[in-house]
N, C-alpha and C. Protein backbone atom coordinates (compact mmCIF):
# COMPACT_ATOMS: atom_id res chain seq x y z
N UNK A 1 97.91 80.38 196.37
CA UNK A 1 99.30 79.98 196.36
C UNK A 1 99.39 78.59 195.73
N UNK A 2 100.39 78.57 194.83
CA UNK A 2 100.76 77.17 194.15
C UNK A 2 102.27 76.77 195.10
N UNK A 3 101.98 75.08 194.56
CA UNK A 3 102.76 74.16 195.07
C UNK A 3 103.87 73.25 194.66
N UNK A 4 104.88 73.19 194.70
CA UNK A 4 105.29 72.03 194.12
C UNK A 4 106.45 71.17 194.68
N UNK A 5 106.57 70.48 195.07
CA UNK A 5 107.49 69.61 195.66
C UNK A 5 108.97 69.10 194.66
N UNK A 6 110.08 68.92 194.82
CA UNK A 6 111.12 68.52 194.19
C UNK A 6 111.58 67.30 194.84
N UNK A 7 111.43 66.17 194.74
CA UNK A 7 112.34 65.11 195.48
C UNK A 7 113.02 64.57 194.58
N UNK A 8 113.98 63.94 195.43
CA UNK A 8 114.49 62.40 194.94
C UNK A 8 115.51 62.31 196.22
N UNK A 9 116.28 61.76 195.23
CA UNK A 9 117.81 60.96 196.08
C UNK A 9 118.90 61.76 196.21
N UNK A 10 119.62 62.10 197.29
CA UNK A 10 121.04 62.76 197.21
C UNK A 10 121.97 62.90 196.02
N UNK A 11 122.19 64.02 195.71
CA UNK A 11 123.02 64.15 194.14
C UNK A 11 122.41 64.08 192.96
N UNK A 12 121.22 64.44 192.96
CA UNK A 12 120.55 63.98 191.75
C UNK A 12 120.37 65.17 191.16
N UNK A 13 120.15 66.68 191.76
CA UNK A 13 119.90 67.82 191.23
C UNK A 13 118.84 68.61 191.49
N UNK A 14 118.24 67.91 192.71
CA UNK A 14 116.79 69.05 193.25
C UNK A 14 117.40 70.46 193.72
N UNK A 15 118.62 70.70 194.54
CA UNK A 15 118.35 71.96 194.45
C UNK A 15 119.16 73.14 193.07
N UNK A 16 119.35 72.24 191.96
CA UNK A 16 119.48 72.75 190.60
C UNK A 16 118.21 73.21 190.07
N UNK A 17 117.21 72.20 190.16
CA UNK A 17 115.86 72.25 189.65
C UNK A 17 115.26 72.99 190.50
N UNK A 18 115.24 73.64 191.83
CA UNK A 18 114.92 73.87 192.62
C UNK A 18 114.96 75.81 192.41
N UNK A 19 116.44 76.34 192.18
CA UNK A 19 117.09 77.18 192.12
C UNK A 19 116.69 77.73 190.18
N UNK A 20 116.00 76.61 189.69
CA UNK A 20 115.96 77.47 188.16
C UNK A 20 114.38 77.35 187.93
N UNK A 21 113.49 76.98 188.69
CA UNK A 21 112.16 77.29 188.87
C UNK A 21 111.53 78.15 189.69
N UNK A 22 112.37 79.05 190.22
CA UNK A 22 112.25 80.24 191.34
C UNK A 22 112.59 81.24 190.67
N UNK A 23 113.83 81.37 189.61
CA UNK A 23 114.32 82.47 188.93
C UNK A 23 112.85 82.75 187.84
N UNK A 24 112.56 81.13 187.11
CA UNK A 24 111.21 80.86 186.24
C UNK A 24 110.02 82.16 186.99
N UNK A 25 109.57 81.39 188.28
CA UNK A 25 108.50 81.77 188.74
C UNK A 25 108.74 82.97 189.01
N UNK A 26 109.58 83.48 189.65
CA UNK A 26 109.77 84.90 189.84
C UNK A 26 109.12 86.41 188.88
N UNK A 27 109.41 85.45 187.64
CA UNK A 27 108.57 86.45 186.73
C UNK A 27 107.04 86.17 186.35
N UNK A 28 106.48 85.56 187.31
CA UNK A 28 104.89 85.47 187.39
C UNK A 28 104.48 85.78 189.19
N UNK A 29 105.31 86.07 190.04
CA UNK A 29 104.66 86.62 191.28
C UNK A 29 105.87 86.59 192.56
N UNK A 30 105.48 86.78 193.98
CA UNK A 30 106.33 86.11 195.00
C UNK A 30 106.36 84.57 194.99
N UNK A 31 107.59 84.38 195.37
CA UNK A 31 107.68 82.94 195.13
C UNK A 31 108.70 82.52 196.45
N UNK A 32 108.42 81.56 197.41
CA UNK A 32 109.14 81.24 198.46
C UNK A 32 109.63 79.69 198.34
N UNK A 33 110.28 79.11 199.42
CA UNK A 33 110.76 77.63 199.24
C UNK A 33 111.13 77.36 200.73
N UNK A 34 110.81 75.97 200.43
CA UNK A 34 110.84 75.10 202.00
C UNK A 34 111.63 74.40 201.62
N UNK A 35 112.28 73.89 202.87
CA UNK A 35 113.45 72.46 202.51
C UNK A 35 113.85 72.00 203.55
N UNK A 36 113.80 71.06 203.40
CA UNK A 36 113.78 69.70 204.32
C UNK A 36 115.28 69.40 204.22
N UNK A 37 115.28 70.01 205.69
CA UNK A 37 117.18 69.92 206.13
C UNK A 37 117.48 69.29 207.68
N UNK A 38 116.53 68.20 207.68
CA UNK A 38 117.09 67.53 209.13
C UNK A 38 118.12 67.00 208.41
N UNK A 39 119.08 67.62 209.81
CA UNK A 39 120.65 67.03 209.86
C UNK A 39 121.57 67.90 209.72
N UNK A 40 120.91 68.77 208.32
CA UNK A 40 121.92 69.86 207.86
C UNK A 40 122.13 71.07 208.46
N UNK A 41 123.25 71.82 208.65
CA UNK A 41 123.74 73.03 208.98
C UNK A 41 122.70 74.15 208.28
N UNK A 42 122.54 75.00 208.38
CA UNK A 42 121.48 76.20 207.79
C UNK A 42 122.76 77.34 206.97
N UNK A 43 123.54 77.89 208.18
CA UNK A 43 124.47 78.98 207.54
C UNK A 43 125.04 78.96 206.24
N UNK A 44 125.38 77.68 205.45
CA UNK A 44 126.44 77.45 204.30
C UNK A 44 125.43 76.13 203.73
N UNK A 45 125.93 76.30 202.54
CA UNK A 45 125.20 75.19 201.76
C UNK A 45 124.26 75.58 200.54
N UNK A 46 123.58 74.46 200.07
CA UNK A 46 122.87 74.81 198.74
C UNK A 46 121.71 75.70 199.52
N UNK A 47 120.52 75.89 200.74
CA UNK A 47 119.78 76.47 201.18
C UNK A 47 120.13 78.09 200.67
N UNK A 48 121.30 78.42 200.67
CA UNK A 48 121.64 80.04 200.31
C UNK A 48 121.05 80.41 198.86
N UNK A 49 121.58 78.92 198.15
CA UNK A 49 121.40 79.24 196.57
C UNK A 49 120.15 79.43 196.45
N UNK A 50 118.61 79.57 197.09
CA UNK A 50 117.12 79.61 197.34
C UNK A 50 117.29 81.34 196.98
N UNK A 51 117.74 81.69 197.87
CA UNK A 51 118.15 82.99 198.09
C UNK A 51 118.67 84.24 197.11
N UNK A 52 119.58 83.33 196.26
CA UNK A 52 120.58 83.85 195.32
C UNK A 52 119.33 83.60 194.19
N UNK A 53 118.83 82.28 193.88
CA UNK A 53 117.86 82.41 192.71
C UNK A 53 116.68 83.69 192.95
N UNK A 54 116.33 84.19 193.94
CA UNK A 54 115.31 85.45 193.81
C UNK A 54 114.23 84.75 194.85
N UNK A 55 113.89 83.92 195.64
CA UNK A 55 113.00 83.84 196.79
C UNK A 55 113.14 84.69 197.64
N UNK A 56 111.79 85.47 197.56
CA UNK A 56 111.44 86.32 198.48
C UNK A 56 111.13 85.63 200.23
N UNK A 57 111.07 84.05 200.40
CA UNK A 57 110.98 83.71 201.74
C UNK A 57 111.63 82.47 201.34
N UNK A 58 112.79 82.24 202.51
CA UNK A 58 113.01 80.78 202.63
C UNK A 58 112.56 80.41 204.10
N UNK A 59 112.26 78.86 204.38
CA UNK A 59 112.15 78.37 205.39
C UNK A 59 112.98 76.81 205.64
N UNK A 60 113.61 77.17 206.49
CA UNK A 60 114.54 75.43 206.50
C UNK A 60 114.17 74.81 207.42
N UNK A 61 113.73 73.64 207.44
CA UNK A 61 113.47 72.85 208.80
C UNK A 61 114.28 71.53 208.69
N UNK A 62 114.53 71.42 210.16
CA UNK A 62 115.44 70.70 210.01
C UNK A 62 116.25 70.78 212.23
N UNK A 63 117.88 70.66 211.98
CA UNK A 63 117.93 70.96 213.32
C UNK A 63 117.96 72.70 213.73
N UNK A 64 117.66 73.31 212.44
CA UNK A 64 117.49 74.59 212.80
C UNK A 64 116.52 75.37 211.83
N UNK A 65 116.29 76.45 211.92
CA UNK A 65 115.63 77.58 210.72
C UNK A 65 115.89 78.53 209.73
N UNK A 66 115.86 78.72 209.19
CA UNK A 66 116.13 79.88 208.55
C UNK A 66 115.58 81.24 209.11
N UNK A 67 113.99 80.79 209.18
CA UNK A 67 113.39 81.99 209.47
C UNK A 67 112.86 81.56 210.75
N UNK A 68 113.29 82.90 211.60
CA UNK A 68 112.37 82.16 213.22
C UNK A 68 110.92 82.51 213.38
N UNK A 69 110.73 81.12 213.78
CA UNK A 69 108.93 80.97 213.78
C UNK A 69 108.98 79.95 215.09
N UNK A 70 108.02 79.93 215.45
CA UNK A 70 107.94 78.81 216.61
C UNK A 70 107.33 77.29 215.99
N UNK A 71 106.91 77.39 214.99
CA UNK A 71 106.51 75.78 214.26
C UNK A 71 107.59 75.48 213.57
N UNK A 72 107.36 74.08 213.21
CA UNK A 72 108.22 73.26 212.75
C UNK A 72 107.61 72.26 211.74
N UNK A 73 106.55 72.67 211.09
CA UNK A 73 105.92 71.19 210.27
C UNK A 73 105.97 72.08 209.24
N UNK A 74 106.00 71.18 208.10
CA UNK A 74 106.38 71.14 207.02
C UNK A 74 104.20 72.06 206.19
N UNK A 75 102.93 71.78 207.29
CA UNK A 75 101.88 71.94 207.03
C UNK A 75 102.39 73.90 207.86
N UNK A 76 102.72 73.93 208.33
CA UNK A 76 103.08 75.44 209.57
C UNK A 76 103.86 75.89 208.45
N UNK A 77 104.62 75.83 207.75
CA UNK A 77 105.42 76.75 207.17
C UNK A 77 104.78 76.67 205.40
N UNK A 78 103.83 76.05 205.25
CA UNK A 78 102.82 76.31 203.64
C UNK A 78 102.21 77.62 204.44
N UNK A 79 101.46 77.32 205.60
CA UNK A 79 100.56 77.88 206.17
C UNK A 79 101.13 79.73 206.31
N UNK A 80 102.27 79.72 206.87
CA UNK A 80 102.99 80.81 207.37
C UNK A 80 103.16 81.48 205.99
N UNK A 81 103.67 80.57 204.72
CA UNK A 81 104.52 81.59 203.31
C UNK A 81 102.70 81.88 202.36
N UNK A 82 101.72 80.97 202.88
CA UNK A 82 100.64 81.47 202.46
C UNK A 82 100.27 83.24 203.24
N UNK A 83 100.58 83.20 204.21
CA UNK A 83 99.68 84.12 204.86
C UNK A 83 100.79 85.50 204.91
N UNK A 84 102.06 85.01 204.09
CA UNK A 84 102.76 86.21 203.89
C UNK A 84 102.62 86.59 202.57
N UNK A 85 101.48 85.75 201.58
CA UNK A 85 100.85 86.30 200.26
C UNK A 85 101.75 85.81 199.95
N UNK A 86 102.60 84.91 199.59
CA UNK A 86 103.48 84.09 198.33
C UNK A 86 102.65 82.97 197.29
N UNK A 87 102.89 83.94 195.95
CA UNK A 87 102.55 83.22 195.03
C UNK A 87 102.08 81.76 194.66
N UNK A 88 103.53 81.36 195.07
CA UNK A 88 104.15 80.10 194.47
C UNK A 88 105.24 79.89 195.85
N UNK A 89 105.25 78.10 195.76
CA UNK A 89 106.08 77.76 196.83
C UNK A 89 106.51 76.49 196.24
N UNK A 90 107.79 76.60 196.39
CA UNK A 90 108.81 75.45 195.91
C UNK A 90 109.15 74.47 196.76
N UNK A 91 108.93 73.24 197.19
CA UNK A 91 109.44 72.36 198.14
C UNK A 91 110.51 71.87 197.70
N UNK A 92 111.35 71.46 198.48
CA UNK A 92 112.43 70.56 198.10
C UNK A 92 112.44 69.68 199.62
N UNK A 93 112.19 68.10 199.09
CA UNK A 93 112.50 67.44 199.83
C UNK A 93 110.71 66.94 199.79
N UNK A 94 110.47 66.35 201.25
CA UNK A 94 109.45 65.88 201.50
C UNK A 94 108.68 64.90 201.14
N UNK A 95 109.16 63.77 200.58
CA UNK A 95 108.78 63.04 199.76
C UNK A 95 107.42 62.61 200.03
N UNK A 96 107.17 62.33 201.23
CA UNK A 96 106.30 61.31 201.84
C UNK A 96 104.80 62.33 201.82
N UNK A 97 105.36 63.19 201.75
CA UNK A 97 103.70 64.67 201.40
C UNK A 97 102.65 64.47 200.29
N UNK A 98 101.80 64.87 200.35
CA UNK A 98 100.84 64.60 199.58
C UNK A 98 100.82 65.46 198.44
N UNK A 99 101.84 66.14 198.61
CA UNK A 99 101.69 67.47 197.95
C UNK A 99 102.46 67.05 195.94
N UNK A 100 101.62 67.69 195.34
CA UNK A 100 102.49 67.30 193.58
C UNK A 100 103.85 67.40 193.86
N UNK A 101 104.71 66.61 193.03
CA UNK A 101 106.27 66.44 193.00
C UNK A 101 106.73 66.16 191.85
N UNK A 102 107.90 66.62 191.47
CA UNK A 102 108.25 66.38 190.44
C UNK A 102 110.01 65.79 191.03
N UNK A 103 109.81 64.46 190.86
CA UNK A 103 110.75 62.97 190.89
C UNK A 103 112.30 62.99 190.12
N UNK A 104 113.41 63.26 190.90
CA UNK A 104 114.64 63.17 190.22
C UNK A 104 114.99 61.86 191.12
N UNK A 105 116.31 61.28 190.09
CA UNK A 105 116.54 60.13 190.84
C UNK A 105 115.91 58.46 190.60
N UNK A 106 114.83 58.59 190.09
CA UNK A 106 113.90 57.39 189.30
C UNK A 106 113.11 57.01 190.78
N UNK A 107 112.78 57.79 191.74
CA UNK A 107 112.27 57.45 193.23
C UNK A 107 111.03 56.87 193.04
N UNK A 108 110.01 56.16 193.62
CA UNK A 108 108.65 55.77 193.65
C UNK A 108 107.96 56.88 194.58
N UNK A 109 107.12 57.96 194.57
CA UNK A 109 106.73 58.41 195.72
C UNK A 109 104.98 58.85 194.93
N UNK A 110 104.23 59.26 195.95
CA UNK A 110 102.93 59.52 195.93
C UNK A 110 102.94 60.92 195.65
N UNK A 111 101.83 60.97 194.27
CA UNK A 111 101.80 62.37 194.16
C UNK A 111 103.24 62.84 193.08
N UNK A 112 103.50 61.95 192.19
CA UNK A 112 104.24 62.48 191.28
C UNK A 112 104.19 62.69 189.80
N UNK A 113 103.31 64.03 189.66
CA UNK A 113 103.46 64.45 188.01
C UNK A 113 104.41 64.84 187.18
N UNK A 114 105.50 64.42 187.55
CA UNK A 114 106.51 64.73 186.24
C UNK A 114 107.98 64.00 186.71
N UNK A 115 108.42 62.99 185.80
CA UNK A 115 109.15 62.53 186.64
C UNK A 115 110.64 63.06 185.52
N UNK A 116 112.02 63.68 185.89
CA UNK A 116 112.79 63.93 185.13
C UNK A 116 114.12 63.88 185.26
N UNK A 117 115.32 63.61 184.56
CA UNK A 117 116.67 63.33 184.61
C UNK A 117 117.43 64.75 185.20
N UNK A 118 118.37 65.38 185.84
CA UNK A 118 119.04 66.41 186.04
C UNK A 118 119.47 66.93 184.49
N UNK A 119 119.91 65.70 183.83
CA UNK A 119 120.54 65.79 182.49
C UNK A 119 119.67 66.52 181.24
N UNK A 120 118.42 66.65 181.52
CA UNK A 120 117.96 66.50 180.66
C UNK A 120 117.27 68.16 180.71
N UNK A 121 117.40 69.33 181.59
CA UNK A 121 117.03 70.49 182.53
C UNK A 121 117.94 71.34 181.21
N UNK A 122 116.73 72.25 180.47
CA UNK A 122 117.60 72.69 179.71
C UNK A 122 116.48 74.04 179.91
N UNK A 123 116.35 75.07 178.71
CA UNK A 123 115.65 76.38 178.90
C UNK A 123 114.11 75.54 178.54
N UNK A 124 113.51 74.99 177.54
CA UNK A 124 112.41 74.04 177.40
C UNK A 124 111.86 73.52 178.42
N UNK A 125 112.31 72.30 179.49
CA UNK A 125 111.96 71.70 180.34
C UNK A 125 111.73 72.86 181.76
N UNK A 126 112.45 74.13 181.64
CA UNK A 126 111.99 74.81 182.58
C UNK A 126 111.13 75.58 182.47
N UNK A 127 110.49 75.85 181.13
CA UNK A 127 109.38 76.93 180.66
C UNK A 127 108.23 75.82 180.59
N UNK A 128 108.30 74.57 180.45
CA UNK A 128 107.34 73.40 180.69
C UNK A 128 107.06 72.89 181.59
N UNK A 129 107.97 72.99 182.79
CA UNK A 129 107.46 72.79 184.20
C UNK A 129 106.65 74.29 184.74
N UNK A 130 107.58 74.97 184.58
CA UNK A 130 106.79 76.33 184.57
C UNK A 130 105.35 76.60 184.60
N UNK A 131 104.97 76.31 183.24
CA UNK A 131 103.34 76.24 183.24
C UNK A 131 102.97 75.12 183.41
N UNK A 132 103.91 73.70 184.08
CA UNK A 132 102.55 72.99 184.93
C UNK A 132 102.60 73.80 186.21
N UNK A 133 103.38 74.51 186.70
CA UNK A 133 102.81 74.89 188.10
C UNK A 133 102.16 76.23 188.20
N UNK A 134 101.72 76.83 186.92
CA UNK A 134 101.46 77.88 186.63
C UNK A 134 99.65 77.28 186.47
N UNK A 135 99.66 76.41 186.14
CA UNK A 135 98.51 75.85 185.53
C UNK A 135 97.64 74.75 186.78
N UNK A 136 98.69 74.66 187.96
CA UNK A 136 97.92 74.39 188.97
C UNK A 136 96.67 74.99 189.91
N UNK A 137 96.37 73.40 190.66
CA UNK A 137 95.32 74.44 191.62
C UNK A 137 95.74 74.82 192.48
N UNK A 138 95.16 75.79 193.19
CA UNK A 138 95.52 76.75 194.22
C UNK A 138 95.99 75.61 195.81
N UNK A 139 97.08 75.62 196.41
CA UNK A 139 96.98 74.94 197.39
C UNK A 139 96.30 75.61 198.93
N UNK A 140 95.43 74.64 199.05
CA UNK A 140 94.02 75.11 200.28
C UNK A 140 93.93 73.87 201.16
N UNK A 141 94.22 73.87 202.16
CA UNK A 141 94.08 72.74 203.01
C UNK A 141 92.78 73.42 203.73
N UNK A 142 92.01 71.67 204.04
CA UNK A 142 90.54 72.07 204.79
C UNK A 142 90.95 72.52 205.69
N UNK A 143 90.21 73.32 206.90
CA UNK A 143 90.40 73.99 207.91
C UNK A 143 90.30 72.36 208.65
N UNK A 144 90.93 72.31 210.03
CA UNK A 144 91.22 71.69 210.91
C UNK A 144 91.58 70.25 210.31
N UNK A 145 91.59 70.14 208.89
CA UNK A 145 92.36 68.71 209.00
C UNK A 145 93.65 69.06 208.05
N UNK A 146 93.94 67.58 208.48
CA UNK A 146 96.40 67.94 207.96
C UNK A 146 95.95 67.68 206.18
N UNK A 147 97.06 68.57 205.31
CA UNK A 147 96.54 68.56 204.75
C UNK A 147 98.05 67.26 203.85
N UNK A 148 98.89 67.14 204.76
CA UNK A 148 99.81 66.69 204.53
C UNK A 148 100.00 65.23 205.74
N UNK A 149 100.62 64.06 204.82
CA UNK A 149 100.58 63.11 205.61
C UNK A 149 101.56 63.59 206.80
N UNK A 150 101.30 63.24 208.09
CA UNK A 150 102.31 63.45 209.18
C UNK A 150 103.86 63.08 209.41
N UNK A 151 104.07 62.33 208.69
CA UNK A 151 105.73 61.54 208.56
C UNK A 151 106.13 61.86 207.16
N UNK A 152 106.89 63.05 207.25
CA UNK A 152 107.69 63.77 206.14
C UNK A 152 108.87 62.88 205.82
């Protein structure tokens, strides 16, 4: 299973970028998405549009779920869309993870290979992010250690 994280700042366009790299990936395997929704409502909102782009699993964490599971970490739900055989997994949000990201917003965060404007998201930039996450390594956390910093 591949990885990729979307952050930045409110309004910037992660779940644009989010929603047109799922339709992308879709035509290379299952492809699921996590998102980091403390605070937010689950029923209504951009979380649906996950859905509408062709993800075969969403997971929302936050003050509620999407999908009921009894975990709640952001390392429990890689773990869970791994072991339901998903391809590819789209993060949105999470900045503080160790996990590759690709940076809207001009943010500073750890772990960011591609940093890009909303403005700038055309059919090119999505067939080029595409095969960087096509061209990644497999995400494998060691057995018993986090494979993600603890403060998301």
């Amino acid at each position: 299973m591949k990885v990729i994280s979307v952050v930045g700042t409110k309004k910037t366009g992660k779940t644009t970028l989010v929603t047109a790299l799922v339709k992308s990936l879709k035509h290379h395997g299952k492809v699921g998405t996590i998102k980091n929704m403390v605070g937010h409502p689950v029923d209504h909102g951009d979380t649906r549009r996950h859905f509408e782009a062709g993800a075969d699993t969403v997971i929302g964490l936050g003050d509620s779920q999407l999908k009921v599971t009894p975990r709640s970490t952001l390392e429990s739900a890689l773990a869970e869309l791994q072991e339901d055989g998903l391809d590819y997994v789209v993060v949105e949000g999470f900045k503080h993870s160790d996990l590759p990201k690709i940076v809207l917003g001009g943010i500073e965060v750890p772990g960011t290979i591609r940093e890009l404007d909303i403005s700038e998201l055309d059919e090119a930039i999505i067939a080029e992010l595409t095969e960087l996450v096509l061209g990644m390594e497999e995400y494998s956390p060691l057995p018993g250690t986090p494979r993600l910093k603890p403060s998301c």
